[in-house]
C-alpha atoms as a PDB file:
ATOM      1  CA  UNK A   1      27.606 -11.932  -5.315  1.00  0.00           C
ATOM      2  CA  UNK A   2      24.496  -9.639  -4.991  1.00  0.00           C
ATOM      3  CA  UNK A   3      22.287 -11.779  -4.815  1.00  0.00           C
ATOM      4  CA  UNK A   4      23.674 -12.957  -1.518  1.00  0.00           C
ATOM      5  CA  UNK A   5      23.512  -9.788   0.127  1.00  0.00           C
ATOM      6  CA  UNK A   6      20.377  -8.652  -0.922  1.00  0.00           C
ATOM      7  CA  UNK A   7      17.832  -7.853   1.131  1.00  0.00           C
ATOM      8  CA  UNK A   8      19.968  -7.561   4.726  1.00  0.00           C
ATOM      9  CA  UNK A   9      20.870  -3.995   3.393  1.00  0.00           C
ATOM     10  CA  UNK A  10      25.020  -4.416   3.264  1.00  0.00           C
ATOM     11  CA  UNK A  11      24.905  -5.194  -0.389  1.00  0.00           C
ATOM     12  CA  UNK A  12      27.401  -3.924  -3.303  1.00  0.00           C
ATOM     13  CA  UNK A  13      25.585  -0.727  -3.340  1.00  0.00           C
ATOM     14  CA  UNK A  14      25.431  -0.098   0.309  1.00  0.00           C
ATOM     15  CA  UNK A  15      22.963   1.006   2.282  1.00  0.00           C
ATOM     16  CA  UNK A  16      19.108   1.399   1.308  1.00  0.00           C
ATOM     17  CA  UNK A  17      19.758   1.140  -2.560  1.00  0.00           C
ATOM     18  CA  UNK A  18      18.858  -1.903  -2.904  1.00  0.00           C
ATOM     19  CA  UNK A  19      15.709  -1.406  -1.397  1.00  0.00           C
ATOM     20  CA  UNK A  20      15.221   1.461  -4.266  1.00  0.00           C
ATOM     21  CA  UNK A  21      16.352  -0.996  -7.124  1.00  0.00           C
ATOM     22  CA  UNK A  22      13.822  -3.531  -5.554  1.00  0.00           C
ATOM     23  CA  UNK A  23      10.928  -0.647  -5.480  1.00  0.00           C
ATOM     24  CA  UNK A  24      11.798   0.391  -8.560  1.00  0.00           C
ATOM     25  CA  UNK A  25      11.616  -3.340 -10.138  1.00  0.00           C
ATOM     26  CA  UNK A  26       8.174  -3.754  -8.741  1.00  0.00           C
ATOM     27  CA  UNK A  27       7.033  -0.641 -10.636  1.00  0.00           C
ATOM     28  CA  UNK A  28       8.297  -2.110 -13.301  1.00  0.00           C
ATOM     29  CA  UNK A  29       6.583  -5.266 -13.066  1.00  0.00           C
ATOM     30  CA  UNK A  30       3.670  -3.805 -11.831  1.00  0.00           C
ATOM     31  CA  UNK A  31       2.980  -1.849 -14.977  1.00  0.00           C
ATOM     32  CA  UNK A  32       3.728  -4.803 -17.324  1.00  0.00           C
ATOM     33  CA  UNK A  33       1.456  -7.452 -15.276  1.00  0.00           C
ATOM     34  CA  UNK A  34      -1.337  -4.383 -15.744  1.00  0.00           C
ATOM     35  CA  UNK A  35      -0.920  -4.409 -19.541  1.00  0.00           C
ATOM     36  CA  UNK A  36      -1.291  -7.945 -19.600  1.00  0.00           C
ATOM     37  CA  UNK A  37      -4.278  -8.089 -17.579  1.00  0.00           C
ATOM     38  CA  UNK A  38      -7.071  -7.518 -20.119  1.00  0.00           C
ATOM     39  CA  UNK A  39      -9.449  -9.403 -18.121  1.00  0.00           C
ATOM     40  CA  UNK A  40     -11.677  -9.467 -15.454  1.00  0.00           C
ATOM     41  CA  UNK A  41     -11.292 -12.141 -13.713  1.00  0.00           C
ATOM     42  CA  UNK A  42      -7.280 -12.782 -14.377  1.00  0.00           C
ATOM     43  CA  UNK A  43      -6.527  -9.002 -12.965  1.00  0.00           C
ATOM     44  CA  UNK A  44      -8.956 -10.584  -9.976  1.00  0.00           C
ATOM     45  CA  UNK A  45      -6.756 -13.256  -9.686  1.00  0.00           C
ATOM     46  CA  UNK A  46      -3.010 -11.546  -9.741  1.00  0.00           C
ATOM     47  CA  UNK A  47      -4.277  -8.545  -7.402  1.00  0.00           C
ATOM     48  CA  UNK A  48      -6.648 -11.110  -4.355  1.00  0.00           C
ATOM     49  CA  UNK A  49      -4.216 -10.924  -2.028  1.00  0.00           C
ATOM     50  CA  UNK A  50      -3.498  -7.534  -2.343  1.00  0.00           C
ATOM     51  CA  UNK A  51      -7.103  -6.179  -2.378  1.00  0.00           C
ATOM     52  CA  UNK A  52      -7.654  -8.031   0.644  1.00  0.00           C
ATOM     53  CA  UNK A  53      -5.019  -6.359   2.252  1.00  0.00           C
ATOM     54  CA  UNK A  54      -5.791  -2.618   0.503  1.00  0.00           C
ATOM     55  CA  UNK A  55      -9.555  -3.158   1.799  1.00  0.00           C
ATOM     56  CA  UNK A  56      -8.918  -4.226   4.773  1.00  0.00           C
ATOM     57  CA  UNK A  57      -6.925  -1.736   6.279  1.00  0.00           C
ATOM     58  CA  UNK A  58      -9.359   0.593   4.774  1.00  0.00           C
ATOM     59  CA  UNK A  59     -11.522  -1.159   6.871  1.00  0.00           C
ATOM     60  CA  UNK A  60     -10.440  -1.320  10.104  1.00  0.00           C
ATOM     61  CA  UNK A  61      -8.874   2.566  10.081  1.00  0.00           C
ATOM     62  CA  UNK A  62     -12.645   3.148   9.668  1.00  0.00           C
ATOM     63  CA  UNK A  63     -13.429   0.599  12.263  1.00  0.00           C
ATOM     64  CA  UNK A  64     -10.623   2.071  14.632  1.00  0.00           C
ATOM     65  CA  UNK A  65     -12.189   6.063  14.103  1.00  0.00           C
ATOM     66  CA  UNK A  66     -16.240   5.657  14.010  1.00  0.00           C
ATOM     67  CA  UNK A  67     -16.770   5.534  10.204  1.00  0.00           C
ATOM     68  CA  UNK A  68     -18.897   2.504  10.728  1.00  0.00           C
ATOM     69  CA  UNK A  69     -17.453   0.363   7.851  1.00  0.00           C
ATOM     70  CA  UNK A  70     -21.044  -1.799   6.554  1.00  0.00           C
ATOM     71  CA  UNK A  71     -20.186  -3.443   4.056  1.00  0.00           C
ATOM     72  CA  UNK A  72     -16.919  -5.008   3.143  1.00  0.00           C
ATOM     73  CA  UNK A  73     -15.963  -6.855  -0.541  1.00  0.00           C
ATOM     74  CA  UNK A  74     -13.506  -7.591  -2.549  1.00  0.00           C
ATOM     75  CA  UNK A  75     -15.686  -9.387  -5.410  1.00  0.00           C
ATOM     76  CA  UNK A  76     -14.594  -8.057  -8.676  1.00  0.00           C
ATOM     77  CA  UNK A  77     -16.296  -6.292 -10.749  1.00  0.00           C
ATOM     78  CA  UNK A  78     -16.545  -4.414 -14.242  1.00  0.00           C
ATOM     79  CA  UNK A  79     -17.475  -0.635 -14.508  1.00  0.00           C
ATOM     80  CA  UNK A  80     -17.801   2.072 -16.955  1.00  0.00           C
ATOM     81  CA  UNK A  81     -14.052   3.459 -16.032  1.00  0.00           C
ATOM     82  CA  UNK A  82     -12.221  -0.162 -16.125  1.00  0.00           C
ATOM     83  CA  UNK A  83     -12.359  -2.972 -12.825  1.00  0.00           C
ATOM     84  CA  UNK A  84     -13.545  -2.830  -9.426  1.00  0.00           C
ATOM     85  CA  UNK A  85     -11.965  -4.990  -7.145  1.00  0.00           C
ATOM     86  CA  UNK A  86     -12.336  -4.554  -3.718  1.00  0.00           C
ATOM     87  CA  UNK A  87     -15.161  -1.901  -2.012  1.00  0.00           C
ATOM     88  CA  UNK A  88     -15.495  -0.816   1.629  1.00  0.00           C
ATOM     89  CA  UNK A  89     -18.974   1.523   2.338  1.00  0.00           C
ATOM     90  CA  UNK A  90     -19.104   3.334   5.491  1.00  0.00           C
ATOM     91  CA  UNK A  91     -22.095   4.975   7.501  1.00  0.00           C
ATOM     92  CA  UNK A  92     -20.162   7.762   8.738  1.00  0.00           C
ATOM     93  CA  UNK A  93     -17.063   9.266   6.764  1.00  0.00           C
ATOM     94  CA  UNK A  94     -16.743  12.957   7.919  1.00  0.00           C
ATOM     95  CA  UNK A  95     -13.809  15.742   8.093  1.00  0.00           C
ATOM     96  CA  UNK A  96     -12.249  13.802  10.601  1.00  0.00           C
ATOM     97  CA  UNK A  97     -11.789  10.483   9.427  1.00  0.00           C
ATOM     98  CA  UNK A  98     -12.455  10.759   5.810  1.00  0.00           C
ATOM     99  CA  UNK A  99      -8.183  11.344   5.215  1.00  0.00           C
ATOM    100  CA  UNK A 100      -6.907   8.252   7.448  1.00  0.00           C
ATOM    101  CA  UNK A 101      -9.922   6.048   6.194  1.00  0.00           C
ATOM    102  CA  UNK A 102      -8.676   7.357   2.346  1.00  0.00           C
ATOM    103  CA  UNK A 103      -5.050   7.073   2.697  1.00  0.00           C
ATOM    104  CA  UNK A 104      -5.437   3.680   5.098  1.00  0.00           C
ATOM    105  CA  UNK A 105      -3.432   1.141   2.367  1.00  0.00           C
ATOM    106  CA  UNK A 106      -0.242   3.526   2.616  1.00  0.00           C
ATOM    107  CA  UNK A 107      -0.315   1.742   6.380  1.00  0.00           C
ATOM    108  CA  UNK A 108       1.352  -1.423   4.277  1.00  0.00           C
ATOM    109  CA  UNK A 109       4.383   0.148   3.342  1.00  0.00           C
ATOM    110  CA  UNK A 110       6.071  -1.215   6.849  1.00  0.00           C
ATOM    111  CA  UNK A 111       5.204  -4.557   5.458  1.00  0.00           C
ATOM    112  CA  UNK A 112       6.931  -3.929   2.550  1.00  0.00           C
ATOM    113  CA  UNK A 113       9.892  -3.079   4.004  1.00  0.00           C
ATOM    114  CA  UNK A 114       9.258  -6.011   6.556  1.00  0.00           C
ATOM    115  CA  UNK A 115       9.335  -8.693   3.823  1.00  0.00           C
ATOM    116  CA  UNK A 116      12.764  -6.652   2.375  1.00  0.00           C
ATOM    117  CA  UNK A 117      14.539  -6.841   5.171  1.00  0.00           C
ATOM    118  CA  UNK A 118      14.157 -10.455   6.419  1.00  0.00           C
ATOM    119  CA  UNK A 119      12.839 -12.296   3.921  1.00  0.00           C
ATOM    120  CA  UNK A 120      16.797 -13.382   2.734  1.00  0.00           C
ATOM    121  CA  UNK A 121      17.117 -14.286   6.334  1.00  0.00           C
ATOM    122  CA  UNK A 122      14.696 -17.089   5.793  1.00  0.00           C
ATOM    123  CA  UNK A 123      15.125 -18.162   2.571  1.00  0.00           C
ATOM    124  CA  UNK A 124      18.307 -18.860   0.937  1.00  0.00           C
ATOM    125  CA  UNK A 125      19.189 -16.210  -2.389  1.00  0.00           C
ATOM    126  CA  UNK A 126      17.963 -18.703  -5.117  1.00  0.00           C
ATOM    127  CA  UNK A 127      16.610 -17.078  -8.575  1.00  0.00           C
ATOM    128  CA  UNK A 128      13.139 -18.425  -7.572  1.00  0.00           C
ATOM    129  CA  UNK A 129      12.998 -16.927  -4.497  1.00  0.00           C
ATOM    130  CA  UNK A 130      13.964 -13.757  -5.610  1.00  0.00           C
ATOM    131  CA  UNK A 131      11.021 -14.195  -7.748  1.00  0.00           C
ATOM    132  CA  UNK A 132       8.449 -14.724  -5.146  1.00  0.00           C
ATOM    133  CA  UNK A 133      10.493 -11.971  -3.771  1.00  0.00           C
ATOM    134  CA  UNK A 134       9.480  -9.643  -6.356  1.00  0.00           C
ATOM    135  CA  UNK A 135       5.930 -10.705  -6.278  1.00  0.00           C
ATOM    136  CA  UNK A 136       5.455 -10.078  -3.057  1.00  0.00           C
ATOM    137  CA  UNK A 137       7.014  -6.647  -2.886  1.00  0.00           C
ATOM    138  CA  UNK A 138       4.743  -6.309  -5.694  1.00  0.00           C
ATOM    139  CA  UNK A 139       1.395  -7.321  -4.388  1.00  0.00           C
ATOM    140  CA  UNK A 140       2.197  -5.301  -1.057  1.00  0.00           C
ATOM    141  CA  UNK A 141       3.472  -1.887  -2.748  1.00  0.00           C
ATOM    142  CA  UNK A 142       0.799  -1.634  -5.264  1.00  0.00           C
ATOM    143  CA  UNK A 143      -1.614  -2.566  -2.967  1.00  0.00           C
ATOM    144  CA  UNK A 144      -0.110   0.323  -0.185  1.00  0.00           C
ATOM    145  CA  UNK A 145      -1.253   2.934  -3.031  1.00  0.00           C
ATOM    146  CA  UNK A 146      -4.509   4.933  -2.128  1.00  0.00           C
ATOM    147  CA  UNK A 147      -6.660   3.854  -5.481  1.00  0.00           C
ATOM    148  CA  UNK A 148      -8.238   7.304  -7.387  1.00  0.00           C
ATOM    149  CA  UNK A 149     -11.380   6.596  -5.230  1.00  0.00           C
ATOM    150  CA  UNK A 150      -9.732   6.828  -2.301  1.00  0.00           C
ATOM    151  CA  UNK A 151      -8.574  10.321  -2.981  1.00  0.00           C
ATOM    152  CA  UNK A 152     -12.047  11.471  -4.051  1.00  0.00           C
ATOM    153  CA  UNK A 153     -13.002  10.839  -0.885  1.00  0.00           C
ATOM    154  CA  UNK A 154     -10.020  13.031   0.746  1.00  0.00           C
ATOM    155  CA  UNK A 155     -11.206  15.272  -1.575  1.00  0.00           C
ATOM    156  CA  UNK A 156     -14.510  15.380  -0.408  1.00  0.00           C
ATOM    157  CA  UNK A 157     -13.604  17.056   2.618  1.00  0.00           C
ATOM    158  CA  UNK A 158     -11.473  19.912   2.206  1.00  0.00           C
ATOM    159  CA  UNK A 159     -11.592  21.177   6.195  1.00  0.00           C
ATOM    160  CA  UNK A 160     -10.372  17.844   6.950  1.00  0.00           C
ATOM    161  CA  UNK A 161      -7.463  17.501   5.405  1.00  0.00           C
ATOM    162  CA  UNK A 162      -6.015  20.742   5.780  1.00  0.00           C
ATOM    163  CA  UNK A 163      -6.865  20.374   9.213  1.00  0.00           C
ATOM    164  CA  UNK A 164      -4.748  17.043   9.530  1.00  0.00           C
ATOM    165  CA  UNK A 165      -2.033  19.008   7.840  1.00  0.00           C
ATOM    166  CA  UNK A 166      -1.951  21.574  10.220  1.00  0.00           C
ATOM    167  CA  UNK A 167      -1.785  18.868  13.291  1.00  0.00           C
ATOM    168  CA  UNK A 168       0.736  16.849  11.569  1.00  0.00           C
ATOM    169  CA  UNK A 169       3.102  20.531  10.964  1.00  0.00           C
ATOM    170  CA  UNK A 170       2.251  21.460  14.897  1.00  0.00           C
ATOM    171  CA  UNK A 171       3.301  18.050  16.193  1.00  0.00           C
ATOM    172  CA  UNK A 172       6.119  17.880  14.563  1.00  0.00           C
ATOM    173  CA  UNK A 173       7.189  21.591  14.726  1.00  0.00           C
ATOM    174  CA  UNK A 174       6.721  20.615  18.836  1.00  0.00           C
ATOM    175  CA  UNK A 175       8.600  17.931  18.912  1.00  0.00           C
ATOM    176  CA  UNK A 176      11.636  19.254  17.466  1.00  0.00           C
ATOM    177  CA  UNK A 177      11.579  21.975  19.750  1.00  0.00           C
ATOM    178  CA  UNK A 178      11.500  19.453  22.119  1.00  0.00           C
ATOM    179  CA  UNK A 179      14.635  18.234  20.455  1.00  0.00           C
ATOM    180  CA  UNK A 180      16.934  21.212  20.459  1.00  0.00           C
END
């Protein structure tokens, strides 16, 4: 059965591909449980947990590299352009931080893949908990996504990011030097 082996990476398919059926479910779900969500406050309520978690990493990578995070929320609200859920304003975003700070919630994605490969370990392969399966590889994946405003801010410094690029291509052109 499938269901059995899912999640401990050995099932039918072999491999990672169920992990790429499960990703591409929570897409799936993701988009329909945004169509549905015509509200303020019941979008507030399906995405909490995951703003939360999207905010706060924002948070502390900003903590971690001298942005001075000052204010912190994740109070929804309405805008012009749609919903905002969660906010973090920092005293000092520059060309150095401004990409790690911006791209902070992709720093869930571990988690995701934490809660696919032992959550079946703990919890026996019922329908219902491959349910609260799903929603919680969909709360953490949607929430790992850097929001639009996220990437205006990487935007907003040019220098920095092509300067992170060009760290990121050195180290790892160095380290598989180091290799061969």
């Amino acid at each position: 059965m499938v269901i059995s082996e899912f999640g401990r990476g050995s099932g039918v398919l072999g491999g990672n591909a169920d992990f790429f059926i499960s990703v591409v479910l929570v897409v799936l779900i993701g988009r329909i449980k945004h169509l549905h969500c015509r509200s303020l406050w019941s979008a507030a309520l399906v995405n909490f947990v995951g703003v939360v978690f999207h905010e706060l990493a924002h948070y502390l990578v900003a903590l971690v590299l001298g942005g001075r995070p000052k204010r912190f929320s994740v109070w929804p609200k309405r805008t012009a352009d749609g919903f905002l859920f969660g906010q973090v304003v920092c005293a000092r975003i520059n060309a150095f931080n401004a990409l790690p700070v911006g791209i902070a919630p992709l720093s869930l994605l571990p988690l995701a893949w934490l809660i696919h490969r032992k959550f079946f370990l703990y919890l026996q392969p019922t329908p219902w908990n491959y349910v609260i399966y799903l929603f919680l590889m969909v709360i953490v994946i949607e929430n790992a996504l850097p929001s639009s405003a996220d990437w205006r801010l990487v935007r907003q410094f040019p220098i920095g990011l092509f300067g992170w690029i060009a760290v990121l291509t050195l180290g790892v052109v160095a380290w598989q030097r180091h290799l061969l």
